[in-house]
Protein backbone atom coordinates (compact mmCIF):
# COMPACT_ATOMS: atom_id res chain seq x y z
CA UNK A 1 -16.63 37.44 26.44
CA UNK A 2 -17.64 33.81 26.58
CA UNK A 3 -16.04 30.99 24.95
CA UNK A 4 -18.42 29.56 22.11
CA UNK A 5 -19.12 26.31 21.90
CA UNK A 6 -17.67 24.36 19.40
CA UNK A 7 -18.73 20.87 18.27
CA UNK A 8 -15.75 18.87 18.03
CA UNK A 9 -17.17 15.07 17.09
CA UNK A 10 -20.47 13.30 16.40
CA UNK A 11 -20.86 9.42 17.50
CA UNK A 12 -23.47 7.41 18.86
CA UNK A 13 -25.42 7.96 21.76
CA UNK A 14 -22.87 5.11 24.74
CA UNK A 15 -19.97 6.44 22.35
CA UNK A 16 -20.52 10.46 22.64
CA UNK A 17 -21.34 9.18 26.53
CA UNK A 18 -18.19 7.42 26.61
CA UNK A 19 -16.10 10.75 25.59
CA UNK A 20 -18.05 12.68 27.53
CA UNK A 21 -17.35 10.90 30.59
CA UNK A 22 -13.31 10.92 29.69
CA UNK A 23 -13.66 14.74 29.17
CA UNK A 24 -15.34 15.47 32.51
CA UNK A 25 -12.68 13.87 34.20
CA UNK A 26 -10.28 15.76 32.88
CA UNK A 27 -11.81 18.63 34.00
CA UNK A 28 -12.87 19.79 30.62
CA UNK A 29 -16.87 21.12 30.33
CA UNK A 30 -18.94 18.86 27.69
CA UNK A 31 -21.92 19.01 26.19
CA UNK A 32 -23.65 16.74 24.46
CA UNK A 33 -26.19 17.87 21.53
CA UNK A 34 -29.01 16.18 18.83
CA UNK A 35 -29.83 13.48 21.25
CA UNK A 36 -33.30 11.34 20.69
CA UNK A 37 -35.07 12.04 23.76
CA UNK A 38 -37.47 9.38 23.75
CA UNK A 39 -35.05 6.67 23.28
CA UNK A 40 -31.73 8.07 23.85
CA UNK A 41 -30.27 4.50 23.59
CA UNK A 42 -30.28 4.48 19.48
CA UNK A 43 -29.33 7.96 18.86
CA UNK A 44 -26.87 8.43 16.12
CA UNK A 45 -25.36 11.68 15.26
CA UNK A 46 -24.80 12.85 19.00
CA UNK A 47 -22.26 16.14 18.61
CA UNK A 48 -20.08 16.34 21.27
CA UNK A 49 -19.41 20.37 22.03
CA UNK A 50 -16.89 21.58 24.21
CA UNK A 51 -15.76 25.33 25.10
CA UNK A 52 -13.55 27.05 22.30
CA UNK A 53 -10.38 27.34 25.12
CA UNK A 54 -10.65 23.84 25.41
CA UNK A 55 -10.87 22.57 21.73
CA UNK A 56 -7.27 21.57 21.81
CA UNK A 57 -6.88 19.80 24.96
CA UNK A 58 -10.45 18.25 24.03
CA UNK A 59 -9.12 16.84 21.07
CA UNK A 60 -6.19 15.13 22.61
CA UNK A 61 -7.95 13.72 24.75
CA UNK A 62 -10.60 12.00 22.24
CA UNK A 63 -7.65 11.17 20.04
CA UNK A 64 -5.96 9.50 23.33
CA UNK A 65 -8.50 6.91 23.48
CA UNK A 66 -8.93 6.37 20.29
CA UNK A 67 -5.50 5.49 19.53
CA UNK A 68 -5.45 3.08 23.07
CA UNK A 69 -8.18 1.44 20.57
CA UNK A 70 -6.04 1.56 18.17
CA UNK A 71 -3.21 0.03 20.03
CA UNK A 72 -5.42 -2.94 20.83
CA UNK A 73 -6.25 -3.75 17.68
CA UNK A 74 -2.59 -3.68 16.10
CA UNK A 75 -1.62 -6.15 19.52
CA UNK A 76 -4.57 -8.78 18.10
CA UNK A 77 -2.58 -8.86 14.62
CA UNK A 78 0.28 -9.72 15.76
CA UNK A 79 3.69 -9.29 15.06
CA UNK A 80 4.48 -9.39 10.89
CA UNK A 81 6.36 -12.69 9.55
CA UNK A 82 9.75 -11.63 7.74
CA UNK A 83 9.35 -12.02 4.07
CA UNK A 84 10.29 -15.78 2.90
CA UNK A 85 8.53 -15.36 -0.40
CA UNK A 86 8.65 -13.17 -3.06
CA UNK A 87 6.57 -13.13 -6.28
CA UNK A 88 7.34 -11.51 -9.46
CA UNK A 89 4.60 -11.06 -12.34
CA UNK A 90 7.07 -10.79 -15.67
CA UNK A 91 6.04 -10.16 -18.72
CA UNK A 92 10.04 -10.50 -20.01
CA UNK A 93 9.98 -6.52 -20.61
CA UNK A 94 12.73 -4.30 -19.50
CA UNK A 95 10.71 -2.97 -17.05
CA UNK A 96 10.58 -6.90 -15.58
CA UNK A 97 14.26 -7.12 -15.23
CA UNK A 98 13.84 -4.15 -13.28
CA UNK A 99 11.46 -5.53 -10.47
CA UNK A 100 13.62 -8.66 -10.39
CA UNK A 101 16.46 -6.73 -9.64
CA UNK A 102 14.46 -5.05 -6.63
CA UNK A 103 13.76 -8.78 -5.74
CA UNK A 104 16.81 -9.87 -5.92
CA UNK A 105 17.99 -7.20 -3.80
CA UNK A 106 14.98 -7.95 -0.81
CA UNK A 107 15.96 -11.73 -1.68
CA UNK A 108 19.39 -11.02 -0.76
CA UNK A 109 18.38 -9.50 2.58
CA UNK A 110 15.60 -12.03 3.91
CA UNK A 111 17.21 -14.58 2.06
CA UNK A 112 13.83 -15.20 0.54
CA UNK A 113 13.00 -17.38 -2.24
CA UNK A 114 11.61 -15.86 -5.69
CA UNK A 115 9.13 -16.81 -8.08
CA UNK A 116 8.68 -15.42 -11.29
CA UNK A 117 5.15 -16.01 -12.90
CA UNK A 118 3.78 -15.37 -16.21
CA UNK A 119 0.68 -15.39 -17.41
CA UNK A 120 0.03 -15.76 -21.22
CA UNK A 121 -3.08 -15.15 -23.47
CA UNK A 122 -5.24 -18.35 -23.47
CA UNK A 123 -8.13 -17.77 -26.12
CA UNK A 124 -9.45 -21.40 -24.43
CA UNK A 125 -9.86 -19.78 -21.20
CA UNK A 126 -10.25 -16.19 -22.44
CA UNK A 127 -13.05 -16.44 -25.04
CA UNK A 128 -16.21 -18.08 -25.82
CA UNK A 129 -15.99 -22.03 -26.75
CA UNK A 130 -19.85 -21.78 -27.98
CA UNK A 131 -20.66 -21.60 -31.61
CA UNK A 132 -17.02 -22.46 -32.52
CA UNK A 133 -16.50 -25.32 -35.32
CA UNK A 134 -14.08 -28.57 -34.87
CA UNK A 135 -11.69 -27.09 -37.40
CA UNK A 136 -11.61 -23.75 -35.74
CA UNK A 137 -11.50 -24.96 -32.29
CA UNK A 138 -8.42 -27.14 -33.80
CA UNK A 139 -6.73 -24.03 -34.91
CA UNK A 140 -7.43 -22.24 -31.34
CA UNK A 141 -5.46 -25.53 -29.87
CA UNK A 142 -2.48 -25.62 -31.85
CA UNK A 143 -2.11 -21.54 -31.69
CA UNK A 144 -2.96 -22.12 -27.27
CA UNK A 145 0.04 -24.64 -28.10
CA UNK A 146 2.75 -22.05 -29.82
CA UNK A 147 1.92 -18.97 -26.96
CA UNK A 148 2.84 -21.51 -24.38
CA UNK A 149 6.05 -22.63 -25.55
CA UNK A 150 7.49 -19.98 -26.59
CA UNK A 151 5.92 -18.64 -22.89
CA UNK A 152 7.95 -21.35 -21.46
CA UNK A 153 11.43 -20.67 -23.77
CA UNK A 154 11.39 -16.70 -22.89
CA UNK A 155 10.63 -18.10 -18.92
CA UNK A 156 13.77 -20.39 -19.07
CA UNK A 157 16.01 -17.73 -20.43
CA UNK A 158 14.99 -15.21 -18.09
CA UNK A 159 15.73 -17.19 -15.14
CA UNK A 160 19.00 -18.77 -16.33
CA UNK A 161 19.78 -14.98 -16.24
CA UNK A 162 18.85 -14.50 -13.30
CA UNK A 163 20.71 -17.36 -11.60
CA UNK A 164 23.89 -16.66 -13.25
CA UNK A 165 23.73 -13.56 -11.94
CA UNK A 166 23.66 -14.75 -8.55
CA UNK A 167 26.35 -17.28 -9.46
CA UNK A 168 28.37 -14.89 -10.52
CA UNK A 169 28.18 -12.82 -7.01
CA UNK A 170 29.17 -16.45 -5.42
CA UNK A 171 25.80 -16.22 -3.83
CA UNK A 172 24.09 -19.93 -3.63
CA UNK A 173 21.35 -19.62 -1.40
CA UNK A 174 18.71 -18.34 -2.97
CA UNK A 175 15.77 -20.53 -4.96
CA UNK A 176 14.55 -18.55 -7.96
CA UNK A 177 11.61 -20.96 -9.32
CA UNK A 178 9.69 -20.28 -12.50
CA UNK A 179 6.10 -20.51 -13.06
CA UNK A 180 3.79 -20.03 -16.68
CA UNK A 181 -0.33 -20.34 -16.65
CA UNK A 182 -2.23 -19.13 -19.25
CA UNK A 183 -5.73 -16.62 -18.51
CA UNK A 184 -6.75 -13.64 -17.52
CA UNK A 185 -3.20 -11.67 -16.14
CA UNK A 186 -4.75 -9.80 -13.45
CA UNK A 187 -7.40 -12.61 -11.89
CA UNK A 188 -4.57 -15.11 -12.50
CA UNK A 189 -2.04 -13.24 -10.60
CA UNK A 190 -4.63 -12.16 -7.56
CA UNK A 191 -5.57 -15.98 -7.92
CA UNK A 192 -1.99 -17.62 -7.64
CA UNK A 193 -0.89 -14.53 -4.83
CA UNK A 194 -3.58 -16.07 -2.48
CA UNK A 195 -2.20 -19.94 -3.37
CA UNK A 196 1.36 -18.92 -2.76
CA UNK A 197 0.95 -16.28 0.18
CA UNK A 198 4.22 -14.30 -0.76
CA UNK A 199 5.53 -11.82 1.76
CA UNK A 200 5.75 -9.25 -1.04
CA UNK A 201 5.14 -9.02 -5.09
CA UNK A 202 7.12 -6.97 -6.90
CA UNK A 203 6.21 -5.88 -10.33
CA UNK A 204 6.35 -3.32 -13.28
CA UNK A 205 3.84 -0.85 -14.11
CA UNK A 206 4.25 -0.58 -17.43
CA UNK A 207 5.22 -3.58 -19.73
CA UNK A 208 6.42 -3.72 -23.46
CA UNK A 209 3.97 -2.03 -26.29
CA UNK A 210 1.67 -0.08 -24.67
CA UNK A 211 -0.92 -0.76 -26.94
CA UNK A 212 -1.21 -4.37 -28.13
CA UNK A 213 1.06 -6.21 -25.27
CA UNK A 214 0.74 -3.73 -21.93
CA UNK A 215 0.68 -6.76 -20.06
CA UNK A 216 2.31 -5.54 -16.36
CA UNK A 217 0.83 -1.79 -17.36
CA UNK A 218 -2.71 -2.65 -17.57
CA UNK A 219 -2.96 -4.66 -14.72
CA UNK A 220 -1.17 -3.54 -12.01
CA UNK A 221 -3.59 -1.18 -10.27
CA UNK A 222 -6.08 -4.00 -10.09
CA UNK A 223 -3.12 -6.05 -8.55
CA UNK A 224 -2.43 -3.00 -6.11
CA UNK A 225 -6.17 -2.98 -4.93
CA UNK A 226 -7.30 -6.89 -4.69
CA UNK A 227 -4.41 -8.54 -3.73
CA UNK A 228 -3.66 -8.59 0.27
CA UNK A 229 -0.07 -9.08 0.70
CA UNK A 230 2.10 -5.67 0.28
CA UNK A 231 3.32 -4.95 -3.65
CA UNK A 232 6.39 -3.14 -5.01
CA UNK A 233 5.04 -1.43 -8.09
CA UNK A 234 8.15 -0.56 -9.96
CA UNK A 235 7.59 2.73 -12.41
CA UNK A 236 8.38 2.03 -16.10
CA UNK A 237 10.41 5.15 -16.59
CA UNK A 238 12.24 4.46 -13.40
CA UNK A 239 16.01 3.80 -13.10
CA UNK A 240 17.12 1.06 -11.42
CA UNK A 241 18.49 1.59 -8.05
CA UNK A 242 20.25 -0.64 -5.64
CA UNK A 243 17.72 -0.50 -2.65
CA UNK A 244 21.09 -0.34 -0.57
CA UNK A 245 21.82 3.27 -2.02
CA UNK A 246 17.71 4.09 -1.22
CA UNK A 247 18.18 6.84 1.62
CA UNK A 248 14.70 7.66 2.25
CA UNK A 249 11.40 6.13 2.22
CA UNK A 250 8.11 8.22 2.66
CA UNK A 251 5.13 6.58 4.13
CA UNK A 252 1.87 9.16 3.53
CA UNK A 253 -0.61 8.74 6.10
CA UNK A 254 -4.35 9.39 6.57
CA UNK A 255 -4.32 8.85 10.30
CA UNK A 256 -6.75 5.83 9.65
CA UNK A 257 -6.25 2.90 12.17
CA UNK A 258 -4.75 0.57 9.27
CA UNK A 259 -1.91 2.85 9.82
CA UNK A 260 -1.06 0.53 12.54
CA UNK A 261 -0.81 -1.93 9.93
CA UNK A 262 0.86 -0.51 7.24
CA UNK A 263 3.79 0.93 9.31
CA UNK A 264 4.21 -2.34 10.88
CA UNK A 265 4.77 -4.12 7.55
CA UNK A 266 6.71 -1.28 6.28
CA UNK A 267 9.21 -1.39 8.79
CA UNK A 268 9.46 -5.13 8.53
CA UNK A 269 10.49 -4.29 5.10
CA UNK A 270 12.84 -1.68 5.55
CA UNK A 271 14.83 -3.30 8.79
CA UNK A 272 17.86 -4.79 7.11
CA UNK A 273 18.01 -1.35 5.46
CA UNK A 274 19.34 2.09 6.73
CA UNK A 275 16.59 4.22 5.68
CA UNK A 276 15.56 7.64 6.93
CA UNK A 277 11.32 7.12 7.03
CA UNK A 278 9.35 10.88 6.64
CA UNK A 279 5.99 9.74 7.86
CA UNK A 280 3.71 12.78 6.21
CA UNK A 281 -0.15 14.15 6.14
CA UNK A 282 -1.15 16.03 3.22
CA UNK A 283 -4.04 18.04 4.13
CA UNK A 284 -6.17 19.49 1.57
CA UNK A 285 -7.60 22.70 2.83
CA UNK A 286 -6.78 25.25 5.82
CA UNK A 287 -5.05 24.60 8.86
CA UNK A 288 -6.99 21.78 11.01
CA UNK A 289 -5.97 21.34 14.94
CA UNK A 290 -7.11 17.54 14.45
CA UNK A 291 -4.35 17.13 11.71
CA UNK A 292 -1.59 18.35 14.60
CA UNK A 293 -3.16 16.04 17.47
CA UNK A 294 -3.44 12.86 15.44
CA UNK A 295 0.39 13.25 13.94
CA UNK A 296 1.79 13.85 17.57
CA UNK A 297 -0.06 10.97 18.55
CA UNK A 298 1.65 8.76 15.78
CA UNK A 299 5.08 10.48 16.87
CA UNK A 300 4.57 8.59 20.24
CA UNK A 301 3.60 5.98 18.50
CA UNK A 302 7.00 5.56 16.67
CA UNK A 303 9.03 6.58 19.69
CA UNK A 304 7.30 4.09 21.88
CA UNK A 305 7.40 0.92 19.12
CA UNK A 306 10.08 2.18 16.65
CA UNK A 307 12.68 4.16 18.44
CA UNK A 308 15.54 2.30 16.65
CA UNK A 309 14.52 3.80 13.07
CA UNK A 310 15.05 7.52 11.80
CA UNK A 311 11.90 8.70 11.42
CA UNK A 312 10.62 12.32 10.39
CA UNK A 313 6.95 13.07 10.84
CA UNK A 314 5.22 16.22 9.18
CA UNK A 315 1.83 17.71 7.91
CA UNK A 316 1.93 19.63 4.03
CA UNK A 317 -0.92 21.51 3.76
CA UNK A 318 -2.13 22.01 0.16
CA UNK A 319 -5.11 21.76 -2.47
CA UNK A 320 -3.20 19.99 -5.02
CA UNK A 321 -2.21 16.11 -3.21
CA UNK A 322 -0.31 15.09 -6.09
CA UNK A 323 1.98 18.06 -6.75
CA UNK A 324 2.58 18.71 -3.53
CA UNK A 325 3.60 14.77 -2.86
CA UNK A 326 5.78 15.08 -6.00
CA UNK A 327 7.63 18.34 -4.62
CA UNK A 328 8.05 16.73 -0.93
CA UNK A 329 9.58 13.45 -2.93
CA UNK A 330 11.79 15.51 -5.47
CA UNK A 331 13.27 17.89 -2.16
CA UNK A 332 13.98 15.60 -0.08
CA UNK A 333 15.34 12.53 -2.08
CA UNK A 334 12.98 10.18 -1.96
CA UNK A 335 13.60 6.77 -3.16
CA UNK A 336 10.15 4.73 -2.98
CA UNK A 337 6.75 6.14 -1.62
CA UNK A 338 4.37 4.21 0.70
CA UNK A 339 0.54 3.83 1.43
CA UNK A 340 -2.08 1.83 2.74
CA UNK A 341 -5.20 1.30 0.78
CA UNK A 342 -8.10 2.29 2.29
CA UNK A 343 -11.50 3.52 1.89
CA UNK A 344 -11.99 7.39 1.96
CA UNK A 345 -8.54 7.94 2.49
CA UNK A 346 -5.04 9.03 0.46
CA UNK A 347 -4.86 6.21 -1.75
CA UNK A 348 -8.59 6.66 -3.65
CA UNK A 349 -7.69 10.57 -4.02
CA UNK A 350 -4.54 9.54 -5.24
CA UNK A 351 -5.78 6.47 -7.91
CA UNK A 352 -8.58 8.69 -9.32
CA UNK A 353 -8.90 7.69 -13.26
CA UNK A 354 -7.12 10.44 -14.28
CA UNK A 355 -4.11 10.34 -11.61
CA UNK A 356 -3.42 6.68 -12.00
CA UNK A 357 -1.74 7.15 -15.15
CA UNK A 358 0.17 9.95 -13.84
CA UNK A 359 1.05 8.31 -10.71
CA UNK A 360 1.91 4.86 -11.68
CA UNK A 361 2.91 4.93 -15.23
CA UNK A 362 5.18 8.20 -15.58
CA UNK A 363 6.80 8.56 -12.73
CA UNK A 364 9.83 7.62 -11.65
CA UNK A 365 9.52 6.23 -8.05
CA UNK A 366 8.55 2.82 -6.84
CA UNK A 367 5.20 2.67 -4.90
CA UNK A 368 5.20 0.54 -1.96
CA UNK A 369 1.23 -0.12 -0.83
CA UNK A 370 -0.06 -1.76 1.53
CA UNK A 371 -3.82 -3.47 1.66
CA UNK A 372 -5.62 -2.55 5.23
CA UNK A 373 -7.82 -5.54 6.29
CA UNK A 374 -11.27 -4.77 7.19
């Protein structure tokens, strides 16, 4: 019986011709379909079809350039900075002496300087000056007056800490500076991130009283999306752990091209560490041949650029993203999960309205994300 034909990819018209001409070459029959035949030169939508025997192969191949594409782009970024600056949104909560400990820990490593930053409630900034009498606009002063310094006292204790507990591990060469401004926590923080260009932020995901003062809670997925530098979102139910007895790190993976990106600045992350990496692709649905192609073609890709690091690479096939990320993480000892943000891929199915919560606030595992550029 003869093989069907199977469309495996729609392009443009000089793309689909591109592929075309790559699969012919390799001996591989192509056919190209839904082509404007009066100007052939604009089409969009041209399927590519190839023979069902040759679907595999096919695929490779298409993959195969794409990824040399891929390649070229990651060469015009260039090769990540190690991380001189870190920056730590406090909001003096328990949860905040957790993320400084992380930083202190990365500090240690990169010998990096830190920078905590606070961000108190200014009604001058925050709410309307129109309408607003002398006397009242006298009492907004004096109360802008009190938040600030007793910002400014909680700020100095906190970093005295901080210090003294470098001090007392006879370590002296690391800066930990201090920093209060008073607005709107997320826009300031975003704001002061592009100022200071830190190599990483690290901060907590839930801060003290949920209700009335969820300062580091309610902002941090804004802070995960806007802000372009990579950000250690630290869980508030989390227990501390030295990122020296962190075993394993998974990165999850869309197979977009700002994987390129994100693996590159993970790894700058992780090199002073001994971690074992699990590079995974949950699929949602049945068993996809494209899901096998692209993650072989990222196994090369860490043989061929990373062949120093321990890296596991596999594909979990499920309907449910979360659970099935949560089971992976829970068997095989994972100590922080990564992801790049992108459009269309993991990180929007993950950061749906009703999975945030879930994902950032009550669980237990730091979330390491990465922001693609476009």
């Amino acid at each position: 019986m003869e093989d069907k034909i199977i469309t495996i990819a729609t392009h443009t018209y000089s793309r689909a011709q591109l592929l075309k001409g790559h699969l012919d070459s390799k001996g591989i029959d192509c056919f190209l379909s839904n082509i404007n035949v009066i100007q052939s030169n604009i089409s969009a939508g041209v399927k590519i079809n190839v023979r069902e025997k040759d679907i595999k192969k096919a695929l490779e191949i298409i993959n195969s350039v794409k990824y040399e594409s891929g390649k070229s782009k990651e060469a015009i970024v260039g090769k990540l900075k190690e991380v001189r600056k870190i920056l730590v949104p406090i909001d003096f909560s328990s949860n905040s002496e957790k993320a400084c400990q992380y930083a202190l820990e990365l500090a240690k490593k990169f010998k990096a300087e830190i920078t905590l930053f606070h961000v108190f409630y200014d009604p001058a900034i925050i709410s309307e000056p129109f309408g607003t009498t002398y006397t009242s606009q006298v009492k907004m002063d004096k109360y802008t007056k009190e938040i600030e310094s007793n910002a400014k006292t909680k700020m100095e204790d906190f970093s005295r800490k901080l210090k003294q507990q470098l001090y007392n591990e006879n370590i002296y060469n690391i800066r930990i500076l201090h920093l209060i401004k008073g607005g709107i926590v997320d826009d300031t923080i975003i704001d002061y991130s592009n100022t200071y260009k830190p190599g990483v932020i690290i901060l907590g995901t839930r801060g003290q009283g949920e209700q009335t003062n969820d300062i580091i809670g309610s902002v941090a997925s804004k802070v995960l999306e806007k802000v372009k530098v990579p950000v250690l979102a630290i869980p508030g139910d989390s227990v501390y752990k030295d990122i020296g007895d962190i075993k394993s790190i998974l990165y999850a993976t869309n197979f977009d091209e700002s994987d390129f990106q994100g693996i590159r600045k993970l790894m700058s992350l992780v090199r002073p560490f001994d971690l074992m990496i699990h590079c995974v692709h949950i699929a949602s649905g049945s068993k996809d041949v494209w899901n096998k192609v692209k993650m072989n073609k990222l196994k090369k890709h860490f043989q061929q650029e990373y062949s120093e690091y321990n890296i596991i690479c596999g594909i979990i096939e499920s309907e449910n993203i979360l659970k099935s990320l949560q089971e992976y993480v829970k068997e095989n000892k994972i100590g922080i999960i990564s992801l790049t943000t992108h459009k269309r891929n993991l990180f929007q199915k993950l950061f749906q309205p009703s999975i945030t919560k879930k994902m950032l606030f009550h669980t237990n595992i730091p979330l390491l994300v990465f922001h693609s550029k476009k």
